[in-house]
C-alpha atoms as a PDB file:
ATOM      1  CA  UNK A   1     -40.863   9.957   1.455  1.00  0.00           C
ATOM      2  CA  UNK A   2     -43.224  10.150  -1.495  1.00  0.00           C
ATOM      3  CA  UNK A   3     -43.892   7.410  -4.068  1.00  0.00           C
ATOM      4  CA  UNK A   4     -44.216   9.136  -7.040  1.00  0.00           C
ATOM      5  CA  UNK A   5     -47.170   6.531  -9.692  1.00  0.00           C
ATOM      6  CA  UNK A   6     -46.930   7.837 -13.433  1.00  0.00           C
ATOM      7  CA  UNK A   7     -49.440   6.234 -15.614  1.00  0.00           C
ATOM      8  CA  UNK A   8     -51.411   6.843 -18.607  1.00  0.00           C
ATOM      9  CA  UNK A   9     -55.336   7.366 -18.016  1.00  0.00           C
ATOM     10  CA  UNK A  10     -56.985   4.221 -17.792  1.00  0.00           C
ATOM     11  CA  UNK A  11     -53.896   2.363 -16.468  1.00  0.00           C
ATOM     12  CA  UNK A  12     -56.536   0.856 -13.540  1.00  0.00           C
ATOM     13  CA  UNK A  13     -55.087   2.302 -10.968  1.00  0.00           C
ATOM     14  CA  UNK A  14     -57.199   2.434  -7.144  1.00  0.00           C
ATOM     15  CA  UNK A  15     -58.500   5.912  -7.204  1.00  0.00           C
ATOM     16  CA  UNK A  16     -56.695   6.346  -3.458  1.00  0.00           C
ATOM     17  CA  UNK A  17     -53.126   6.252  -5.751  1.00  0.00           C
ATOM     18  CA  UNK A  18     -54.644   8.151  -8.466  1.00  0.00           C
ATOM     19  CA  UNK A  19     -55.500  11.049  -6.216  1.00  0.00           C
ATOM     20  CA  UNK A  20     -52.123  11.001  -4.551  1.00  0.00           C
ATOM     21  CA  UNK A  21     -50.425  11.158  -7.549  1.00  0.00           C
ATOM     22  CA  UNK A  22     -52.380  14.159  -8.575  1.00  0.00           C
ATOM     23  CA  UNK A  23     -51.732  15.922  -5.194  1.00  0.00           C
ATOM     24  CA  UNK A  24     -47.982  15.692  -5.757  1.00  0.00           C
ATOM     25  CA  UNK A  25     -46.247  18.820  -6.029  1.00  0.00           C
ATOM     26  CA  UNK A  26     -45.030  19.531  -9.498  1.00  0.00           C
ATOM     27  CA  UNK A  27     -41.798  20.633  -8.050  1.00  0.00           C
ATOM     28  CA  UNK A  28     -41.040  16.655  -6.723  1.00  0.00           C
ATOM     29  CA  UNK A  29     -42.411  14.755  -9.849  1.00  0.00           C
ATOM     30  CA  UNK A  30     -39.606  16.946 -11.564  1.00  0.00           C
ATOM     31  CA  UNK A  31     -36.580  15.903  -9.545  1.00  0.00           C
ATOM     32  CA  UNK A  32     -37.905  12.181  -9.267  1.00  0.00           C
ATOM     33  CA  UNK A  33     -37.947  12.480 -12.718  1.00  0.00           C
ATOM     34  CA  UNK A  34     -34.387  14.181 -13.359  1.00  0.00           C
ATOM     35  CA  UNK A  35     -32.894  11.896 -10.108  1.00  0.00           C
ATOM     36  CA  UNK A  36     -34.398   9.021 -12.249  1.00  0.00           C
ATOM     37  CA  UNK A  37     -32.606  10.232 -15.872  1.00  0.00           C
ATOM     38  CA  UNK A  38     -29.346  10.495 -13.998  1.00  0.00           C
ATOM     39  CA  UNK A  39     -29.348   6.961 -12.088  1.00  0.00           C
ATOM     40  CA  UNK A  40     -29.678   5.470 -15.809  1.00  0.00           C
ATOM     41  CA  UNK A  41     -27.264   7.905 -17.207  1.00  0.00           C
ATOM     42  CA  UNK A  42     -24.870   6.315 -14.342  1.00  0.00           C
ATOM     43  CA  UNK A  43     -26.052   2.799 -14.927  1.00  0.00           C
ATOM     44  CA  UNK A  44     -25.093   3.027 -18.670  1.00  0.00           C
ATOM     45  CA  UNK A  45     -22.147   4.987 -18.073  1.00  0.00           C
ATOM     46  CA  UNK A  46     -21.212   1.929 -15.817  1.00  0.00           C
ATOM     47  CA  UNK A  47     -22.383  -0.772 -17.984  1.00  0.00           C
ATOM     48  CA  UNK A  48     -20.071   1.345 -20.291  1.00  0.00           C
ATOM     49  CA  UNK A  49     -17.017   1.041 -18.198  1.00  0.00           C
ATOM     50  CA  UNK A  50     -17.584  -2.397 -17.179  1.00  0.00           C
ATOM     51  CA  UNK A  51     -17.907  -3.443 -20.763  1.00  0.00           C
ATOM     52  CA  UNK A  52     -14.949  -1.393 -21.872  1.00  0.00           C
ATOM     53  CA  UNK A  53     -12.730  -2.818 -19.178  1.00  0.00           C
ATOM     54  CA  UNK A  54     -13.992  -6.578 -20.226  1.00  0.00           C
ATOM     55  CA  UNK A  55     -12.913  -6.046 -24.176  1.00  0.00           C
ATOM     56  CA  UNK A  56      -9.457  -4.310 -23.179  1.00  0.00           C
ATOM     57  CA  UNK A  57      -8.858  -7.440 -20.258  1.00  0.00           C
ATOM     58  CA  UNK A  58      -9.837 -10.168 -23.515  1.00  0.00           C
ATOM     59  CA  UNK A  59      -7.520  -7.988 -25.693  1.00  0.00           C
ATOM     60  CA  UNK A  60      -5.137  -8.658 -23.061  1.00  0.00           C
ATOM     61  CA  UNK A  61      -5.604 -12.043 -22.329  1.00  0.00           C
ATOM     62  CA  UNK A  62      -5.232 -12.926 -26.437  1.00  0.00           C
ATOM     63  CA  UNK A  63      -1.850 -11.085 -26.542  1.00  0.00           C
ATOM     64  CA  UNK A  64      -0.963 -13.107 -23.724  1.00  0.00           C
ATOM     65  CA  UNK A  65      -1.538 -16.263 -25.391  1.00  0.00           C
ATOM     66  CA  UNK A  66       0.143 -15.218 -28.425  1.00  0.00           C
ATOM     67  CA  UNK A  67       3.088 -14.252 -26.722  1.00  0.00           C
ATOM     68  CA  UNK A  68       3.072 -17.845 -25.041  1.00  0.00           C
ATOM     69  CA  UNK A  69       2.341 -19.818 -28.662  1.00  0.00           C
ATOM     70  CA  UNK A  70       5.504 -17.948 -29.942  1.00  0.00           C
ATOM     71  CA  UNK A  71       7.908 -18.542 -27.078  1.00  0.00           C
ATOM     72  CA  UNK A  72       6.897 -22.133 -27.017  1.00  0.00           C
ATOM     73  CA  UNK A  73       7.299 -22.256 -30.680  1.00  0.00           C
ATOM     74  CA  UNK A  74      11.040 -20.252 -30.183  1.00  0.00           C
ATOM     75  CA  UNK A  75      11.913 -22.919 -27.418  1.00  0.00           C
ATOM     76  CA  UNK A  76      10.464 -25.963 -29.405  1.00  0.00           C
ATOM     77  CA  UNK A  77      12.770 -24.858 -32.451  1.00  0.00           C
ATOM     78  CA  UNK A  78      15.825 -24.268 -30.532  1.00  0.00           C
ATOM     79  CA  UNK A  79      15.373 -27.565 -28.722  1.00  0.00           C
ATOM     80  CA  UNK A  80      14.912 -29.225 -32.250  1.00  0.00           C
ATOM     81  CA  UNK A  81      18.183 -27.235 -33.578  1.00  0.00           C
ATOM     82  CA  UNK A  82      20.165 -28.607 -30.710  1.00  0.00           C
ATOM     83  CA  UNK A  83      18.615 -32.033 -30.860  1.00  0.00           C
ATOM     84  CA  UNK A  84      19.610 -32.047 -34.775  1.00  0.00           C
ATOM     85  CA  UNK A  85      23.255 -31.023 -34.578  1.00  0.00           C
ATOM     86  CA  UNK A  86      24.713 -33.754 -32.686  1.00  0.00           C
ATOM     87  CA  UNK A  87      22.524 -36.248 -34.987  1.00  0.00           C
ATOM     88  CA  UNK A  88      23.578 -35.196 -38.232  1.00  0.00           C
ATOM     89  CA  UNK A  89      27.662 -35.887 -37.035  1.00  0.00           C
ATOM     90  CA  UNK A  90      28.749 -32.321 -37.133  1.00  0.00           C
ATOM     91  CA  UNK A  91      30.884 -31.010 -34.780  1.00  0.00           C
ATOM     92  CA  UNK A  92      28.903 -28.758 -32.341  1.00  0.00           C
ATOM     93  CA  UNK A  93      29.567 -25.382 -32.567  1.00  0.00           C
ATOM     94  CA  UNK A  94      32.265 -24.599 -29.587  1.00  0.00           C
ATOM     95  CA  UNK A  95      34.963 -27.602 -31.196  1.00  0.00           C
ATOM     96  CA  UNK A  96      33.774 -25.873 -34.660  1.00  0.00           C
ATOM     97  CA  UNK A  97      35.092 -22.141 -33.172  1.00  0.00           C
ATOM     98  CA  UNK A  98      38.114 -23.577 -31.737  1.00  0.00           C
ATOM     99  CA  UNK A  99      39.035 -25.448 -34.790  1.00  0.00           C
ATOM    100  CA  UNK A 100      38.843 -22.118 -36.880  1.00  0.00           C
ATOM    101  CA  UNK A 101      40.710 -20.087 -33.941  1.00  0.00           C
ATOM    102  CA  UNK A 102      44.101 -21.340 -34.182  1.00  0.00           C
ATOM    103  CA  UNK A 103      44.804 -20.843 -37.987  1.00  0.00           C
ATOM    104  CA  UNK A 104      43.240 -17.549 -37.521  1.00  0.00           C
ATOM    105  CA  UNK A 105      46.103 -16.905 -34.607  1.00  0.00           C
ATOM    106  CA  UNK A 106      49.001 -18.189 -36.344  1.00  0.00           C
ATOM    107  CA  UNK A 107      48.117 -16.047 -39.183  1.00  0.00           C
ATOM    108  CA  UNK A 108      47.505 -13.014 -37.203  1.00  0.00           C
ATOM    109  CA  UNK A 109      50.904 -13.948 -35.904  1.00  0.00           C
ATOM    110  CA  UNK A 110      53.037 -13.641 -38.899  1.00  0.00           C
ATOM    111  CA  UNK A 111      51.476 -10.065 -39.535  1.00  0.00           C
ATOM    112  CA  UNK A 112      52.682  -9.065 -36.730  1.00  0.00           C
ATOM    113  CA  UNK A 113      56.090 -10.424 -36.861  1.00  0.00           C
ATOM    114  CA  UNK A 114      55.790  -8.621 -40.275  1.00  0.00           C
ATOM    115  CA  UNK A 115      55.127  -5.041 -38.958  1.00  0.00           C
ATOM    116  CA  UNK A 116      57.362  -5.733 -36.295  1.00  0.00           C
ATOM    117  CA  UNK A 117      60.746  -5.841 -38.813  1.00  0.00           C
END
């Protein structure tokens, strides 16, 4: 395992760290180096995601509510429609139909009795 110090001259380093870091092989400070470009590539690219996935689970979580405001609303006015029907005196709407129903028969009736001569 080598422990690869980078520093600018004059950092104060102990000359024992200086001198291994000197002795390094080329070769190895280049892959720490790349190995160290990719890990925060990968960290971004996840900080990325995670951020990504946070935004589209808010998005989600406001068209959620919405959709719960406007049922609510929806129930709360048909409540408030069926509350006001039977206050105002009307008739509510199935004595309303059947009240409308029969004159509609009778003169559906005489049509018929009329095609039928």
């Amino acid at each position: 395992v080598y422990v690869l110090v980078r520093s600018k001259s004059g950092s104060g380093l102990p000359a024992a760290v200086s001198t291994f870091a000197k002795r390094t092989p080329d070769v190895l400070r280049h892959l720490t180096t790349v190995v160290t470009e990719q890990q925060v590539k990968e960290e971004a690219r996840q900080v990325a995601a995670a951020e990504k996935k946070a935004e589209q689970a808010r998005i989600a979580a406001e068209e959620a509510e919405k959709r719960a405001a406007e049922k609510a609303a929806a129930e709360a006015a048909a409540e408030a429609a069926a509350e006001s029907a039977p206050e105002e005196g009307e008739a509510p709407p199935a004595e309303a139909a059947s009240e409308t129903a029969p004159a509609e028969e009778s003169g559906d009736s005489e049509q018929k009795e009329a095609v039928g001569e």
